[in-house]
C-alpha atoms as a PDB file:
ATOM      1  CA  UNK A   1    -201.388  82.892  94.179  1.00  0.00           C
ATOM      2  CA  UNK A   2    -203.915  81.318  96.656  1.00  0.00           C
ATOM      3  CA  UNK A   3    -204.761  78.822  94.444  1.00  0.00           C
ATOM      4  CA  UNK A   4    -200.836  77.570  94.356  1.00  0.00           C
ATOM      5  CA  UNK A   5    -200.583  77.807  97.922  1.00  0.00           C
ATOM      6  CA  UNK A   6    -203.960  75.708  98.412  1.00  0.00           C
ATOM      7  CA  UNK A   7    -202.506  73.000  96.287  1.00  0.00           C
ATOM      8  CA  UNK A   8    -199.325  72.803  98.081  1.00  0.00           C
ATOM      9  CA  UNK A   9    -201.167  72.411 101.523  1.00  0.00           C
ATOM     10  CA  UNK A  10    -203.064  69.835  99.865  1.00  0.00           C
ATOM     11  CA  UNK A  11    -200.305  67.793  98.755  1.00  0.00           C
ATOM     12  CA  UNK A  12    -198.177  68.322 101.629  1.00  0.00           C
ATOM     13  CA  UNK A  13    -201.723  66.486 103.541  1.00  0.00           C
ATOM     14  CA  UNK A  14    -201.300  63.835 100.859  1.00  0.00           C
ATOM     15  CA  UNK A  15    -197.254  63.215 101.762  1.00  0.00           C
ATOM     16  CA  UNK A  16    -198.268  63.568 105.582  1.00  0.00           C
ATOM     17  CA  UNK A  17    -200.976  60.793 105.168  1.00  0.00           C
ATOM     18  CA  UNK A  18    -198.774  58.532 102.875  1.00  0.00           C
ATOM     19  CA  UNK A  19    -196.076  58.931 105.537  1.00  0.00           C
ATOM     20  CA  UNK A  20    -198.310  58.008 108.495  1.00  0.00           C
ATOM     21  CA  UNK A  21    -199.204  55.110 106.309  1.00  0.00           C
ATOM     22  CA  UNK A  22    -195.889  53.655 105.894  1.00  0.00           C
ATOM     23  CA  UNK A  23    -195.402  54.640 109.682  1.00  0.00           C
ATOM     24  CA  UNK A  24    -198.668  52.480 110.668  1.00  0.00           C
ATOM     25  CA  UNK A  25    -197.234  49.528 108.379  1.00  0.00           C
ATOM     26  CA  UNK A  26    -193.627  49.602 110.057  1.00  0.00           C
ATOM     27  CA  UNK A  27    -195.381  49.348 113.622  1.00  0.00           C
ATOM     28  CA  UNK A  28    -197.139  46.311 112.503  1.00  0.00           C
ATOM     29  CA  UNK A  29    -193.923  44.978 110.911  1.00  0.00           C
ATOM     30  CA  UNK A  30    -192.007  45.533 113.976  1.00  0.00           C
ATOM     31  CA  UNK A  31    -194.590  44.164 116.265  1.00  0.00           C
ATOM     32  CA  UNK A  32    -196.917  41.987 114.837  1.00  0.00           C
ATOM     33  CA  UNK A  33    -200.297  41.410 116.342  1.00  0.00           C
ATOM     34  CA  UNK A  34    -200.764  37.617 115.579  1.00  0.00           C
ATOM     35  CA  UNK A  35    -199.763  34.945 117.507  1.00  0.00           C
ATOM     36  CA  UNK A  36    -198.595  32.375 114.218  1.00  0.00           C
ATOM     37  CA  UNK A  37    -196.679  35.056 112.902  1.00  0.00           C
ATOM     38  CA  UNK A  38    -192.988  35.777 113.819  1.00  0.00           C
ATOM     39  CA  UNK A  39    -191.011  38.475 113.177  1.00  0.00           C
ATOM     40  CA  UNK A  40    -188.373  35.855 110.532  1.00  0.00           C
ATOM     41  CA  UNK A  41    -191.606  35.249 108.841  1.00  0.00           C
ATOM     42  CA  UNK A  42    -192.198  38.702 108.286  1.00  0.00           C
ATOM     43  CA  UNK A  43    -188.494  39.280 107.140  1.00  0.00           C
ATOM     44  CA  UNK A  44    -188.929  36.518 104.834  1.00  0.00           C
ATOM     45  CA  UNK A  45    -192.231  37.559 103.098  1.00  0.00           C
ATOM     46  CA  UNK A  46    -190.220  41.312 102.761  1.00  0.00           C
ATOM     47  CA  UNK A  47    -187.237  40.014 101.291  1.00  0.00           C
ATOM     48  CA  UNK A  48    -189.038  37.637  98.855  1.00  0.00           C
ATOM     49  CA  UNK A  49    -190.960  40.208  97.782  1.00  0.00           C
ATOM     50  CA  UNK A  50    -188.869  42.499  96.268  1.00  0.00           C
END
């Protein structure tokens, strides 16, 4: 039984990390840090990639 529960903590820390990962990327998205780069660019380069 603990070793169940210690592998659900540990993937919940996984989905907690991946999460504040996507959260970190969205922040730079939304305001990016470079002066050459506009936020249309960034819209472009998301769109195109899919």
């Amino acid at each position: 039984m603990d070793a169940d529960l210690a592998r659900v903590e540990e993937s919940d820390e996984e989905i907690a990390d991946t999460w504040q990962d996507i959260l970190d990327l969205s922040a730079d998205i939304a305001e990016p840090r470079g002066p050459s780069c506009s936020s249309r660019e960034i819209v472009v380069i998301q769109v195109s990639a899919r």
